[in-house]
PDB file of N, CA and C in Angstrom:
ATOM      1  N   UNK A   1     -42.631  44.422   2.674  1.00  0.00           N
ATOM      2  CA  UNK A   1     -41.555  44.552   3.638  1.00  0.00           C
ATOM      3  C   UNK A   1     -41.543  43.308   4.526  1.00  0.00           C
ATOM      4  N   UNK A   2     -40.143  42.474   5.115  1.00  0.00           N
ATOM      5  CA  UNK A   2     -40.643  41.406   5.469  1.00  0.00           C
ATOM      6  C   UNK A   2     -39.603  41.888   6.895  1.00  0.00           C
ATOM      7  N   UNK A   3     -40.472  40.954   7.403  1.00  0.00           N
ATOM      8  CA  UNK A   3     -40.222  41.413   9.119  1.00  0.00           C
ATOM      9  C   UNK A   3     -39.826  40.182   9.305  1.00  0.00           C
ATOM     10  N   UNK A   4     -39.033  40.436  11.002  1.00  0.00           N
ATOM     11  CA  UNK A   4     -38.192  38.838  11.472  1.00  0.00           C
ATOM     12  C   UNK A   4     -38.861  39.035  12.874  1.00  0.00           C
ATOM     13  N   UNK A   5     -38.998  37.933  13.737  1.00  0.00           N
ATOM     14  CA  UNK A   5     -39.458  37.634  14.916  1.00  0.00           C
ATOM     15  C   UNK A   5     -38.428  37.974  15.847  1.00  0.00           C
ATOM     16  N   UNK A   6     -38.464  38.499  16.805  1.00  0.00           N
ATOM     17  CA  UNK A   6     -37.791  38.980  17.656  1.00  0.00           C
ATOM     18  C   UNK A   6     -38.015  38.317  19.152  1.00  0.00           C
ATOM     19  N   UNK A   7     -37.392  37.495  19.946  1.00  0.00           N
ATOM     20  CA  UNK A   7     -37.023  36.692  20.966  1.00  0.00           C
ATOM     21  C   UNK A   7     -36.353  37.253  22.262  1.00  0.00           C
ATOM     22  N   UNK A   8     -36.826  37.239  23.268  1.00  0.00           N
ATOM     23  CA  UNK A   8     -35.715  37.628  24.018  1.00  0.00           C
ATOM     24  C   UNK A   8     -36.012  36.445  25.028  1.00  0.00           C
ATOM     25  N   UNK A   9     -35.534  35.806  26.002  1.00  0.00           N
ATOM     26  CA  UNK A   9     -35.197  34.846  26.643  1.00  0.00           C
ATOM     27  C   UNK A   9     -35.020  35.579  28.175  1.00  0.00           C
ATOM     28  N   UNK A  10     -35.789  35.838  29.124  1.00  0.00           N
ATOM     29  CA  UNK A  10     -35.561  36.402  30.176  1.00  0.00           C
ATOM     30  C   UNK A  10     -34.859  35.135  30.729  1.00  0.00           C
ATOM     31  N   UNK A  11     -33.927  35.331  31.790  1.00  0.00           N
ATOM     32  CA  UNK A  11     -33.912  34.173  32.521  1.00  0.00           C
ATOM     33  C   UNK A  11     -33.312  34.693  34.097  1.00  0.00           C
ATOM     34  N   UNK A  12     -33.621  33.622  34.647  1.00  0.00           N
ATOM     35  CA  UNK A  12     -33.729  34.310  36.755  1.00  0.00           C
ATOM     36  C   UNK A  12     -31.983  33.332  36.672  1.00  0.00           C
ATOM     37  N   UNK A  13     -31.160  34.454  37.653  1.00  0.00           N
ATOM     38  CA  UNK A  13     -30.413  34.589  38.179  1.00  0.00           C
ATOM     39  C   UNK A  13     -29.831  33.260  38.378  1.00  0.00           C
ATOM     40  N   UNK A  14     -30.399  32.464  38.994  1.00  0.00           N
ATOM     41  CA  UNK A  14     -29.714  31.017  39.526  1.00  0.00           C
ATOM     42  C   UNK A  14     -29.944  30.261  37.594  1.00  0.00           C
ATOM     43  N   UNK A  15     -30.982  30.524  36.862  1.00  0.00           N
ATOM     44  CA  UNK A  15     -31.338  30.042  35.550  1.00  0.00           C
ATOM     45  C   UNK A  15     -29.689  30.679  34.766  1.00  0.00           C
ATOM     46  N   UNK A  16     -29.351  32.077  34.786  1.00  0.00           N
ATOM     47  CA  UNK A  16     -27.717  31.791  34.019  1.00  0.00           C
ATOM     48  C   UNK A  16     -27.010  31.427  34.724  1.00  0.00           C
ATOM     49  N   UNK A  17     -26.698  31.358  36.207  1.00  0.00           N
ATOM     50  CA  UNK A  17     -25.537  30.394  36.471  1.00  0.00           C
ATOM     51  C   UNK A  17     -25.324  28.966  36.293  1.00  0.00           C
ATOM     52  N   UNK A  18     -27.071  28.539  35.866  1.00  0.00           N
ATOM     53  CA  UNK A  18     -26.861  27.344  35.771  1.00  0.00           C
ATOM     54  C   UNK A  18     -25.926  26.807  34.841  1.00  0.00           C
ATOM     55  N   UNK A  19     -26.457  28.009  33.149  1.00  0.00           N
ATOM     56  CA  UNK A  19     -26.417  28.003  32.502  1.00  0.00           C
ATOM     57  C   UNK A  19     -24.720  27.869  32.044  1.00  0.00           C
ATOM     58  N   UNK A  20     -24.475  29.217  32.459  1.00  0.00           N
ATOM     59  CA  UNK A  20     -22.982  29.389  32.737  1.00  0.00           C
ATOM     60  C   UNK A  20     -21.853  28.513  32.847  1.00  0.00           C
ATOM     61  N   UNK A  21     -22.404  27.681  34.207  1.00  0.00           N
ATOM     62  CA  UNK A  21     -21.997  26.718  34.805  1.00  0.00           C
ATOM     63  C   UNK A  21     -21.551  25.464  33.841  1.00  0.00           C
ATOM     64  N   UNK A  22     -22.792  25.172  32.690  1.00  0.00           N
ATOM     65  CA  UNK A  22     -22.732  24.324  31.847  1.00  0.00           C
ATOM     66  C   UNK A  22     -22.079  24.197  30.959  1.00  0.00           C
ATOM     67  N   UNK A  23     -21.731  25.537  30.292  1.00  0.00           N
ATOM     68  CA  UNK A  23     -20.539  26.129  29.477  1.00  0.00           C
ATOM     69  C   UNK A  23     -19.441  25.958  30.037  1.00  0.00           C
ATOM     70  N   UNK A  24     -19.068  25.857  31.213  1.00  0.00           N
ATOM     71  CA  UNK A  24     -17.711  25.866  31.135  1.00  0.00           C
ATOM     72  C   UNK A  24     -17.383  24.688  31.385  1.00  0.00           C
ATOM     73  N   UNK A  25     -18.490  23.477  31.727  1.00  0.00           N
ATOM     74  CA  UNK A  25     -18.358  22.217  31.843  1.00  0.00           C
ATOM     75  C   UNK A  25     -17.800  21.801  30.641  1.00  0.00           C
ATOM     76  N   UNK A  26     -18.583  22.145  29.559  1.00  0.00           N
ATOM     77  CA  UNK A  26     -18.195  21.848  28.229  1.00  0.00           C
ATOM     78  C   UNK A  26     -16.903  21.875  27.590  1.00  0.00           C
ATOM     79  N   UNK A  27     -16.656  23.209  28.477  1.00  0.00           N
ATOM     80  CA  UNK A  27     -15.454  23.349  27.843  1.00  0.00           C
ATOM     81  C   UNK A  27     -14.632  23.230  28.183  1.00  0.00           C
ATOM     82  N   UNK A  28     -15.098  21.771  29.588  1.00  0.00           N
ATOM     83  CA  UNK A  28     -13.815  21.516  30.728  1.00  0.00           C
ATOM     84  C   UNK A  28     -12.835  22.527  31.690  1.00  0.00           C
ATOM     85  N   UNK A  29     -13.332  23.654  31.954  1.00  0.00           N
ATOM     86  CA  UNK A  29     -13.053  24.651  32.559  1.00  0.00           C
ATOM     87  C   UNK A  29     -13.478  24.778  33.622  1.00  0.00           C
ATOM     88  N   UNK A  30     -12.907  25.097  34.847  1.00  0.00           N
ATOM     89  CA  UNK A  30     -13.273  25.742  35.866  1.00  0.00           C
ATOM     90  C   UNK A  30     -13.904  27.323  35.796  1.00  0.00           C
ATOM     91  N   UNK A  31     -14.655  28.163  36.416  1.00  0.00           N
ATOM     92  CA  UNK A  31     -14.227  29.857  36.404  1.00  0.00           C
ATOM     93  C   UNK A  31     -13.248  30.427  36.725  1.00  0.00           C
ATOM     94  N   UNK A  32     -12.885  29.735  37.199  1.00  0.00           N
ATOM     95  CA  UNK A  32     -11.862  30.595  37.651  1.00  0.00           C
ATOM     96  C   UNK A  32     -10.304  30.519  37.009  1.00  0.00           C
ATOM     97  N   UNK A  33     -10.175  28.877  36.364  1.00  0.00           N
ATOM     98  CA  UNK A  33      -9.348  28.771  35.177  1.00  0.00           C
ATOM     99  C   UNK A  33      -9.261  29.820  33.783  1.00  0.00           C
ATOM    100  N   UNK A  34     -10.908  30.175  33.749  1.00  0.00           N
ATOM    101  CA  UNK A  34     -11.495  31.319  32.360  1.00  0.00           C
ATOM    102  C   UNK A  34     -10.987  32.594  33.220  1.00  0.00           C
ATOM    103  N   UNK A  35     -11.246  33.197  34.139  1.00  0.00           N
ATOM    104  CA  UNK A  35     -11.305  34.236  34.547  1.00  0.00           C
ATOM    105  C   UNK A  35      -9.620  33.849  35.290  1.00  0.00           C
ATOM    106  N   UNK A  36      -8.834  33.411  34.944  1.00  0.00           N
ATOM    107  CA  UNK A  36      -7.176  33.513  34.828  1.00  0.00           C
ATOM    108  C   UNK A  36      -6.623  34.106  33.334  1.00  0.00           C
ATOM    109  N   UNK A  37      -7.466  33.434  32.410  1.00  0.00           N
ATOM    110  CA  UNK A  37      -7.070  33.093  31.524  1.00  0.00           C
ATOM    111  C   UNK A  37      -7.627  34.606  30.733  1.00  0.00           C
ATOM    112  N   UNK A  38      -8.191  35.171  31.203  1.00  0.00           N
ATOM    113  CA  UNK A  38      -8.515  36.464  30.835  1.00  0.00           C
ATOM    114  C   UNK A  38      -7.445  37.673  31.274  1.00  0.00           C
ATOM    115  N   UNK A  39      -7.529  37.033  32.745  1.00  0.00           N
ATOM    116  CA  UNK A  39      -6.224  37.989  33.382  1.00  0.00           C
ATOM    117  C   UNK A  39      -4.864  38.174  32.599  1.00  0.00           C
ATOM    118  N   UNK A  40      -4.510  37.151  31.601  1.00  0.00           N
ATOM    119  CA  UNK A  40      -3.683  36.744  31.009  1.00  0.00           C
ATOM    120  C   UNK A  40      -3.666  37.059  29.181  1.00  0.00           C
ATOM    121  N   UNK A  41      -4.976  37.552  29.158  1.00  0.00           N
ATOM    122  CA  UNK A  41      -5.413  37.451  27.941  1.00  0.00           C
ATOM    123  C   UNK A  41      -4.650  36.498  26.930  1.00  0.00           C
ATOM    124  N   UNK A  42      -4.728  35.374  27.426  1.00  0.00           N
ATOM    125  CA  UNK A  42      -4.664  34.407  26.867  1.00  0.00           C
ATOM    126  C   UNK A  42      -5.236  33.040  26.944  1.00  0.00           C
ATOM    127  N   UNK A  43      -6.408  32.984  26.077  1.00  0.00           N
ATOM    128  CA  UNK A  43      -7.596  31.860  26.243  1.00  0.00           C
ATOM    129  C   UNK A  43      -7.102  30.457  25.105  1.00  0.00           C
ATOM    130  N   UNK A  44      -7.666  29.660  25.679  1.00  0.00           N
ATOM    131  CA  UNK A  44      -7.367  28.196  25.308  1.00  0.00           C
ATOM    132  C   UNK A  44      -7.902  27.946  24.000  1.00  0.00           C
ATOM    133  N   UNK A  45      -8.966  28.772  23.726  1.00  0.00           N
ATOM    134  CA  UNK A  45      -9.633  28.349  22.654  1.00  0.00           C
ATOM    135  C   UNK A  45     -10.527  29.689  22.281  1.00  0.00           C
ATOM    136  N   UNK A  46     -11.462  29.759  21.488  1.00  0.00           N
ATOM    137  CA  UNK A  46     -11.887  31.072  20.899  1.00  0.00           C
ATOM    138  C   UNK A  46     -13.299  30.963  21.755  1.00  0.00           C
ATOM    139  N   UNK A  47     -13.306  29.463  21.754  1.00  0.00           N
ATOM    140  CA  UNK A  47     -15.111  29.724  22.675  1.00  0.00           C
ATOM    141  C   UNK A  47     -15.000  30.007  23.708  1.00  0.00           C
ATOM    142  N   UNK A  48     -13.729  29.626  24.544  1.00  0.00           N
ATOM    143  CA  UNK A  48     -13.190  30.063  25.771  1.00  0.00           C
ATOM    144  C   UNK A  48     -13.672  31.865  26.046  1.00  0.00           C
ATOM    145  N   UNK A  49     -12.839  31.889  25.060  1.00  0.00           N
ATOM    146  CA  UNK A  49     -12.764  33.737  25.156  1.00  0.00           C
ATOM    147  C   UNK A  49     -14.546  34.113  24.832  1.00  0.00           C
ATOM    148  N   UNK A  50     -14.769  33.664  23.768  1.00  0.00           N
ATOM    149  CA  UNK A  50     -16.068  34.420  23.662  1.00  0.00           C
ATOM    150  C   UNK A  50     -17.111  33.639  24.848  1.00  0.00           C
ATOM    151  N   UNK A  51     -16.822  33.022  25.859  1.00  0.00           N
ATOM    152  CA  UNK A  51     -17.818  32.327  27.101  1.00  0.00           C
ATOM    153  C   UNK A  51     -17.364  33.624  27.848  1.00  0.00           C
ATOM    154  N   UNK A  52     -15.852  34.306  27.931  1.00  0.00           N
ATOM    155  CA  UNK A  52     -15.682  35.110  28.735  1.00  0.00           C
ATOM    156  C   UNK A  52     -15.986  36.801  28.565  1.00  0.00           C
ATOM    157  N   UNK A  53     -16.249  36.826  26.939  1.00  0.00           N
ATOM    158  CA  UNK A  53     -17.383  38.076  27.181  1.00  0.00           C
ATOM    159  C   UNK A  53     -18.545  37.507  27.692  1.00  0.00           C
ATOM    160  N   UNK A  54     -19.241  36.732  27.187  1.00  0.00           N
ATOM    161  CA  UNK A  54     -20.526  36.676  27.933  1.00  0.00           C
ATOM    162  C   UNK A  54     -20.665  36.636  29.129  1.00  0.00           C
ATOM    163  N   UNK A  55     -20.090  35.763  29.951  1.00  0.00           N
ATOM    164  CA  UNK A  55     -20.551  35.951  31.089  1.00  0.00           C
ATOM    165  C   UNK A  55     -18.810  36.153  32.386  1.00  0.00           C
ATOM    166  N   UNK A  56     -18.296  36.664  31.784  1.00  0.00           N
ATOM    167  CA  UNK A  56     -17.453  37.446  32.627  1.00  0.00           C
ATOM    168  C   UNK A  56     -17.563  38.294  33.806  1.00  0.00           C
ATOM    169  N   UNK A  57     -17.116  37.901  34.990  1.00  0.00           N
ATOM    170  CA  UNK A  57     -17.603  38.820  36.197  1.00  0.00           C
ATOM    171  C   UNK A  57     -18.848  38.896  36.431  1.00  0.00           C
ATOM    172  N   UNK A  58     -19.815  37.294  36.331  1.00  0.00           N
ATOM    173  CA  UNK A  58     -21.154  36.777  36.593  1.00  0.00           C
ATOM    174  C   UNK A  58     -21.230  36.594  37.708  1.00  0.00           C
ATOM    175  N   UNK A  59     -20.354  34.979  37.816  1.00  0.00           N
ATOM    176  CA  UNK A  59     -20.215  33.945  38.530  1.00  0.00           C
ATOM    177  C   UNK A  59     -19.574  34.250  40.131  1.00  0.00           C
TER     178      UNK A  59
END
């Protein structure tokens, strides 16, 4: 039977906003441009949208 390694990544509070923060750099976004653009359900791009499940109503 073959088994897989299992990971979890704790990280402190100011560690995902950093994080967060970096993502939306990337993706040239403000939050509050993403979190319009949700209001709207209509995102710029697909990573857009899937940055805004993840960390939606974080920031």
């Amino acid at each position: 039977m073959a088994t897989a390694d299992n990971f979890v990544n704790v990280m402190s509070t100011d560690e995902w906003k950093t994080n967060a923060r970096g993502a939306l750099k990337r993706l040239g976004l403000t939050y509050e441009e993403l979190e319009a653009q949700a209001g709207e359900r209509n995102f710029v791009s697909t990573a857009a949208r899937k940055l805004w499940v993840l960390i939606g109503g974080t920031l």
